[in-house]
Protein backbone atom coordinates (compact mmCIF):
# COMPACT_ATOMS: atom_id res chain seq x y z
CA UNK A 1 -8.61 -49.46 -37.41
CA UNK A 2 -11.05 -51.33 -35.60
CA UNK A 3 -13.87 -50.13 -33.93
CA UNK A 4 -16.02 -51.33 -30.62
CA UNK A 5 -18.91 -52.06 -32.95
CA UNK A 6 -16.66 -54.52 -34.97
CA UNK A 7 -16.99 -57.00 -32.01
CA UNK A 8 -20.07 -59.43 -31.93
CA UNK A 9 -20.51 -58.90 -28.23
CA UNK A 10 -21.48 -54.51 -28.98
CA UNK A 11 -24.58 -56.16 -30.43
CA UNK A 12 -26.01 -57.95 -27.64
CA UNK A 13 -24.95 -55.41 -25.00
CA UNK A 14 -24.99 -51.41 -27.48
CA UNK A 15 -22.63 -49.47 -26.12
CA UNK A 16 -24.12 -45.67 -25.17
CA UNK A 17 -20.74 -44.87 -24.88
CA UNK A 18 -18.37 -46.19 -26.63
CA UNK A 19 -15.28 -44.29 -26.36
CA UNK A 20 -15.35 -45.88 -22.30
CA UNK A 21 -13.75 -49.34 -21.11
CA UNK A 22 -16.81 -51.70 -21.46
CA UNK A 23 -17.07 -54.18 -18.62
CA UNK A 24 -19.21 -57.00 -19.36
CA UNK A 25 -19.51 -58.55 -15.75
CA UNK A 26 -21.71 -59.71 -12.37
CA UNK A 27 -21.29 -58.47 -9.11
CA UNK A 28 -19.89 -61.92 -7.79
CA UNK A 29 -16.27 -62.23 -5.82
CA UNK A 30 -14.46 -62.34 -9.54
CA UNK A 31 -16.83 -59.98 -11.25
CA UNK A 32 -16.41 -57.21 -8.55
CA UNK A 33 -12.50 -56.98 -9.17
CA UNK A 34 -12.61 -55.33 -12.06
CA UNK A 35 -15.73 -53.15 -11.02
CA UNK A 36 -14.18 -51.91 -7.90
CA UNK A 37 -10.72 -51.67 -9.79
CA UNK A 38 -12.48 -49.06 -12.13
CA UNK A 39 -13.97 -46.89 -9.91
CA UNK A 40 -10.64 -46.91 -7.69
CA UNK A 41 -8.73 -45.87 -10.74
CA UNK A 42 -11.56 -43.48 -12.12
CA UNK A 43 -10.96 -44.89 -15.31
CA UNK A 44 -14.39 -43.95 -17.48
CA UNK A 45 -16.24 -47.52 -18.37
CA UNK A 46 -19.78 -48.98 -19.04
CA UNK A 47 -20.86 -51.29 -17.25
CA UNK A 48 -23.42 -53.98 -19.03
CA UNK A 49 -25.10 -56.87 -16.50
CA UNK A 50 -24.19 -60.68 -17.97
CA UNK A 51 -27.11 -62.87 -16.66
CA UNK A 52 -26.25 -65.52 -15.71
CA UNK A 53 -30.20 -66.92 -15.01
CA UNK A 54 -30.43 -66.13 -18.89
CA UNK A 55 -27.22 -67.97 -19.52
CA UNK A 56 -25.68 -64.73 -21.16
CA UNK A 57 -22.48 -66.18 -20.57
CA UNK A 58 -23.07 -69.16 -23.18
CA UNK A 59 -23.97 -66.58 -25.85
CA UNK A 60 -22.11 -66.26 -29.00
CA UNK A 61 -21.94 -62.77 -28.59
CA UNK A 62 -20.36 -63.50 -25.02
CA UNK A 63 -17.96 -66.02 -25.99
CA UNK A 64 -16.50 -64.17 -28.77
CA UNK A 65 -14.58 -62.70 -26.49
CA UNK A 66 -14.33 -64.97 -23.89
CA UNK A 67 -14.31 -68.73 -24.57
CA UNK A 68 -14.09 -69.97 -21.17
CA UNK A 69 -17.56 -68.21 -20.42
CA UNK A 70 -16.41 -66.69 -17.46
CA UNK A 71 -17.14 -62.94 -16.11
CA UNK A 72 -15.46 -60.51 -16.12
CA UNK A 73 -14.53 -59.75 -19.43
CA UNK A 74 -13.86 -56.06 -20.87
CA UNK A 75 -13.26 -54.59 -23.87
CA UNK A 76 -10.61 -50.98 -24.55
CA UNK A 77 -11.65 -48.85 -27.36
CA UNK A 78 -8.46 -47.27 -26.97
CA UNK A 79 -5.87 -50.08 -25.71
CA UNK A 80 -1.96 -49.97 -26.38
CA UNK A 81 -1.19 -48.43 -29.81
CA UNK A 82 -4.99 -47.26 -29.96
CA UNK A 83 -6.15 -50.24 -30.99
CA UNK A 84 -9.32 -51.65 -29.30
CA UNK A 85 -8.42 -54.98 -27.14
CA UNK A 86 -10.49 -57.13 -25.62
CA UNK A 87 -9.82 -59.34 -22.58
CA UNK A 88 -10.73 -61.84 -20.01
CA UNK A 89 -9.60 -63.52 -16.45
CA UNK A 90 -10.11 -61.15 -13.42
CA UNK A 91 -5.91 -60.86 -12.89
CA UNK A 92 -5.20 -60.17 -16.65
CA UNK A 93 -7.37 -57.19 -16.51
CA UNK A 94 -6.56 -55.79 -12.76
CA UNK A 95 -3.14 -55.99 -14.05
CA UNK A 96 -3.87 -54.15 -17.37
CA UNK A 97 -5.75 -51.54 -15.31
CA UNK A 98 -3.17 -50.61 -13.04
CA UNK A 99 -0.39 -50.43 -16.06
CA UNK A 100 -3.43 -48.65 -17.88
CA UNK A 101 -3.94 -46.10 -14.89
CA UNK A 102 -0.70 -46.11 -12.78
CA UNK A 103 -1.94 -46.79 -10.20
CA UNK A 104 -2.07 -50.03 -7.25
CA UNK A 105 0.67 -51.81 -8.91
CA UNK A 106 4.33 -50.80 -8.05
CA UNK A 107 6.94 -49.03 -10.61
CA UNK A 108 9.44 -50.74 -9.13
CA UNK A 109 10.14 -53.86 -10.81
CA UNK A 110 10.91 -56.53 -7.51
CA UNK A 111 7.81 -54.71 -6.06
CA UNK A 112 5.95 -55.00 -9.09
CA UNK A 113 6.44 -58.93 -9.01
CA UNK A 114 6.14 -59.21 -5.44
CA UNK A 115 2.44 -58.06 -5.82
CA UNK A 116 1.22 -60.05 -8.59
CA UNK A 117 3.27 -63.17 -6.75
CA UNK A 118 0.20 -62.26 -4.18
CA UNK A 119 -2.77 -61.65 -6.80
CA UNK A 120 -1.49 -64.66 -8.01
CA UNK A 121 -2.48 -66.08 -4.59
CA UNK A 122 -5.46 -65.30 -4.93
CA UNK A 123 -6.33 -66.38 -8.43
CA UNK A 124 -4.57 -70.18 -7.57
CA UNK A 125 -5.57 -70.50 -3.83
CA UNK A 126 -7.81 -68.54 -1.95
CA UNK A 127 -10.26 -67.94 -5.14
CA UNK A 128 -11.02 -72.00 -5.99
CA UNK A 129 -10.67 -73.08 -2.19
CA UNK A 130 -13.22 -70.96 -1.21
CA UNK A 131 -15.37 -71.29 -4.09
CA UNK A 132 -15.43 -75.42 -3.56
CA UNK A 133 -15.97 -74.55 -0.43
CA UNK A 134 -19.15 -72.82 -0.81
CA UNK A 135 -20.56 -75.42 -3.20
CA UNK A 136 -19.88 -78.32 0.05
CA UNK A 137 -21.27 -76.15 2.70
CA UNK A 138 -24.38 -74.19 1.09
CA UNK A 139 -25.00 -75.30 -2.62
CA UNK A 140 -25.53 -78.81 -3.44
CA UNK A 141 -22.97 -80.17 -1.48
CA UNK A 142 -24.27 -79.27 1.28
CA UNK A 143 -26.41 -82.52 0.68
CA UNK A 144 -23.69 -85.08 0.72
CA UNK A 145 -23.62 -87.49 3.89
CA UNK A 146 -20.20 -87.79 3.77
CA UNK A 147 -18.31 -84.47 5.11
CA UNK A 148 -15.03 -85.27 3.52
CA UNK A 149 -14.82 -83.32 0.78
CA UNK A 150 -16.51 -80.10 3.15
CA UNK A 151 -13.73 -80.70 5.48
CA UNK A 152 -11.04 -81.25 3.00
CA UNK A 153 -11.61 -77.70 1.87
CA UNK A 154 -12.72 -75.74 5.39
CA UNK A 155 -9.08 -77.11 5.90
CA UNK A 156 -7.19 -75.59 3.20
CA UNK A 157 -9.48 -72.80 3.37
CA UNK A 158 -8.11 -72.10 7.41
CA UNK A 159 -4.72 -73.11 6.13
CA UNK A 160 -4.79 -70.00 3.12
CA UNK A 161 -6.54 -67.65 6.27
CA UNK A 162 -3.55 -68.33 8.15
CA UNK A 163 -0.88 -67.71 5.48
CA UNK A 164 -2.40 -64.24 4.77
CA UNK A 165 -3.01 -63.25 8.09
CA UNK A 166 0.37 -63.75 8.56
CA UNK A 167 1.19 -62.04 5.99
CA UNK A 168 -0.88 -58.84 7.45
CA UNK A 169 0.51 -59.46 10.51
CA UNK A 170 1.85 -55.40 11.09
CA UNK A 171 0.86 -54.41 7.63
CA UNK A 172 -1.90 -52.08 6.17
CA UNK A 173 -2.49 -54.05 3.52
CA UNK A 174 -0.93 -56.97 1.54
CA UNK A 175 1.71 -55.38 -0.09
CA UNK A 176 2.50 -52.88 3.26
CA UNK A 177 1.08 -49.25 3.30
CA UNK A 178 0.09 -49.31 -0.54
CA UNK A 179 -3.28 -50.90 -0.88
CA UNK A 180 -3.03 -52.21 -5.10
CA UNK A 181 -4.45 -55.22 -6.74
CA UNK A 182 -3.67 -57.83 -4.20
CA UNK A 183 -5.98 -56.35 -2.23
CA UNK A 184 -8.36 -56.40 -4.97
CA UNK A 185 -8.33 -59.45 -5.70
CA UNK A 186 -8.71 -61.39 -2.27
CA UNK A 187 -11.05 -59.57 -0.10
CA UNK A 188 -14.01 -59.74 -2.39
CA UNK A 189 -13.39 -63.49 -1.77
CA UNK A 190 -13.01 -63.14 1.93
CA UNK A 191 -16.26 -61.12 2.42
CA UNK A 192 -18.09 -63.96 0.12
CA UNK A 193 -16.79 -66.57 2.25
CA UNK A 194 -18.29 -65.56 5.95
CA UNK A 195 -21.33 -63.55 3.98
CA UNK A 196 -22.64 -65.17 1.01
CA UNK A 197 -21.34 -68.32 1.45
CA UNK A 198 -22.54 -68.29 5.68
CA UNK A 199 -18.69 -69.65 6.43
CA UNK A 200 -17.59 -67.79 9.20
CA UNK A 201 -18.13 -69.78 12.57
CA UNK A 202 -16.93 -73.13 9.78
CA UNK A 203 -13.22 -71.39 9.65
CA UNK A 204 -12.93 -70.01 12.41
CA UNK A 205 -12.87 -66.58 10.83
CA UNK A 206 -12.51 -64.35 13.94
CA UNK A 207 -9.28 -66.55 14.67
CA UNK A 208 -7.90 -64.28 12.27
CA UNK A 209 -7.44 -61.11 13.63
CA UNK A 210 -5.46 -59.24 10.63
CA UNK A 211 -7.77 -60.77 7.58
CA UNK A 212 -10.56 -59.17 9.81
CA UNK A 213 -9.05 -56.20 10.06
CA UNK A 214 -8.17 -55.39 6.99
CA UNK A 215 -11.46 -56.70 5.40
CA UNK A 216 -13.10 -54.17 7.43
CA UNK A 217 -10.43 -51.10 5.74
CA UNK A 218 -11.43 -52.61 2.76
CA UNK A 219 -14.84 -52.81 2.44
CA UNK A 220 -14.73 -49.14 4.23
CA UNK A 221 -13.59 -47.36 0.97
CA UNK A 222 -15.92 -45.63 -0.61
CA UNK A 223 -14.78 -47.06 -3.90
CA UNK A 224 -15.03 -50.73 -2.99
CA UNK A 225 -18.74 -49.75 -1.87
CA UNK A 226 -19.94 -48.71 -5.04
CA UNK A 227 -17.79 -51.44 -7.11
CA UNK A 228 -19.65 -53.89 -4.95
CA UNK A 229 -22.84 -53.26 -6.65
CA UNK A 230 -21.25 -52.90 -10.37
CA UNK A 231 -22.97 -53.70 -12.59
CA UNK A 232 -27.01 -53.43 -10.94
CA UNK A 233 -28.98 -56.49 -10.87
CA UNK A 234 -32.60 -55.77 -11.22
C-alpha cells in the first residue's frame, strides 16, 4: 500500500502529520475553498503554504500532483478503499470533502445535482469573470487606454451578480436553508471582487441586495474566518 511519503511533493513540504488530509494551498478566492471547507467539516488536515513569489507552484515536487500548477491541491492518506489519493481543482475536492464528511452536499440525488449545477457556476462563470476582471481594473490592465475589454467583463460580471441575486432572492443561501459547497465556492470570489480586487462602486455591488446579504452570513461564520487565513503567509 502506498504511503504519503511515496509522493514527491512529502519532500518539499514533510508532513508532521501524516495520517491528516494535506492541503497544499494559498489563501486566494480558489485556495480558501478547500481551507474553509476543512475547518467547516472538522476534517483533521495540514496545511503547507505554496509560494507563489518562490514559484512553488512550478516545482516538480508541486506538479507531481498537479500539472496544471494551480492551488489547491490535497493529498488523503486514507482515501476510498484506504488508499492514499491525491487531487486537484477547487470543485473536485469540495465535492470529495462533502462525500468524504457528509456534510454541505445533499443525500438526495436531484438535490445533490442541483448543487453542484451551482458550484459549477461558480467554477465556469463567476470564478474567470471576476478574475479577468481584476487583471483589467487593478493589475496590468488597468494600464490599457482602451476600456473595452474592462467593460466587457464589469458587464458579465453585473450580469452573473444579477443571476445569483436572483437566485437568493428569499433564500438563506444558494441551495435554500442548507448552506453546502455552493456557497463555498462563490463567496470567496464575491468578497475578492469589491475587496481585493477594489470592484465594488465598478458593479454596482450594493445594487445587489441578496449577494450582500448573504456575503455578510457568510463571512460571519466562525469557520469561514479562520479558513480565510489557511494556510499563514508570513
Amino acid at each position: 500500500m502506498p504511503a504519503l511519503s511515496d509522493f514527491p511533493i512529502s519532500h518539499k513540504w514533510p508532513a508532521q502529520h501524516p495520517e491528516r488530509i494535506q492541503l497544499y494551498s494559498l489563501p486566494t478566492p480558489n485556495g480558501v475553498k478547500a481551507s474553509i471547507m476543512l475547518e467547516e467539516t472538522g476534517l483533521p488536515y495540514e496545511p503547507h503554504l505554496v509560494r507563489f513569489d518562490a514559484n512553488d507552484q512550478m516545482s516538480p515536487e508541486f506538479l507531481s500532483v498537479n500539472p496544471n500548477n494551480k492551488i489547491p491541491a490535497i493529498i488523503d492518506p486514507n482515501g476510498p478503499g484506504g488508499e492514499p489519493l491525491a487531487l486537484f481543482e477547487s470543485g473536485a475536492i469540495l465535492i470529495y470533502l462533502a462525500d468524504k464528511s457528509g456534510q454541505f452536499l445533499p443525500a438526495d440525488p436531484a438535490r445533490r445535482y442541483e448543487a453542484i449545477q451551482w458550484l459549477m457556476f461558480q467554477m465556469d462563470g463567476i470564478g474567470p469573470m471576476f478574475g479577468q476582471l481584476g487583471f483589467f481594473h487593478k493589475f496590468a490592465g488597468k494600464e490599457y487606454e482602451d476600456k473595452r475589454p474592462r467593460d466587457r467583463y464589469v458587464a458579465e460580471t453585473k450580469r452573473l451578480l444579477n443571476v445569483l441575486d436572483q437566485r437568493l432572492d428569499q433564500r438563506a443561501w444558494i441551495m435554500g436553508d442548507d448552506y453546502g459547497i455552493a456557497d463555498i465556492a462563490t463567496f470567496p470570489w464575491v468578497r475578492n471582487l469589491i475587496g481585493f480586487y477594489e470592484a465594488r462602486e465598478l458593479v454596482s455591488f450594493d445594487d445587489f441586495a441578496n449577494v450582500k446579504r448573504v456575503l455578510d452570513a457568510f463571512v460571519a461564520r466562525s469557520a469561514v474566518q479562520r479558513g480565510l487565513d489557511i494556510p499563514k503567509c508570513g
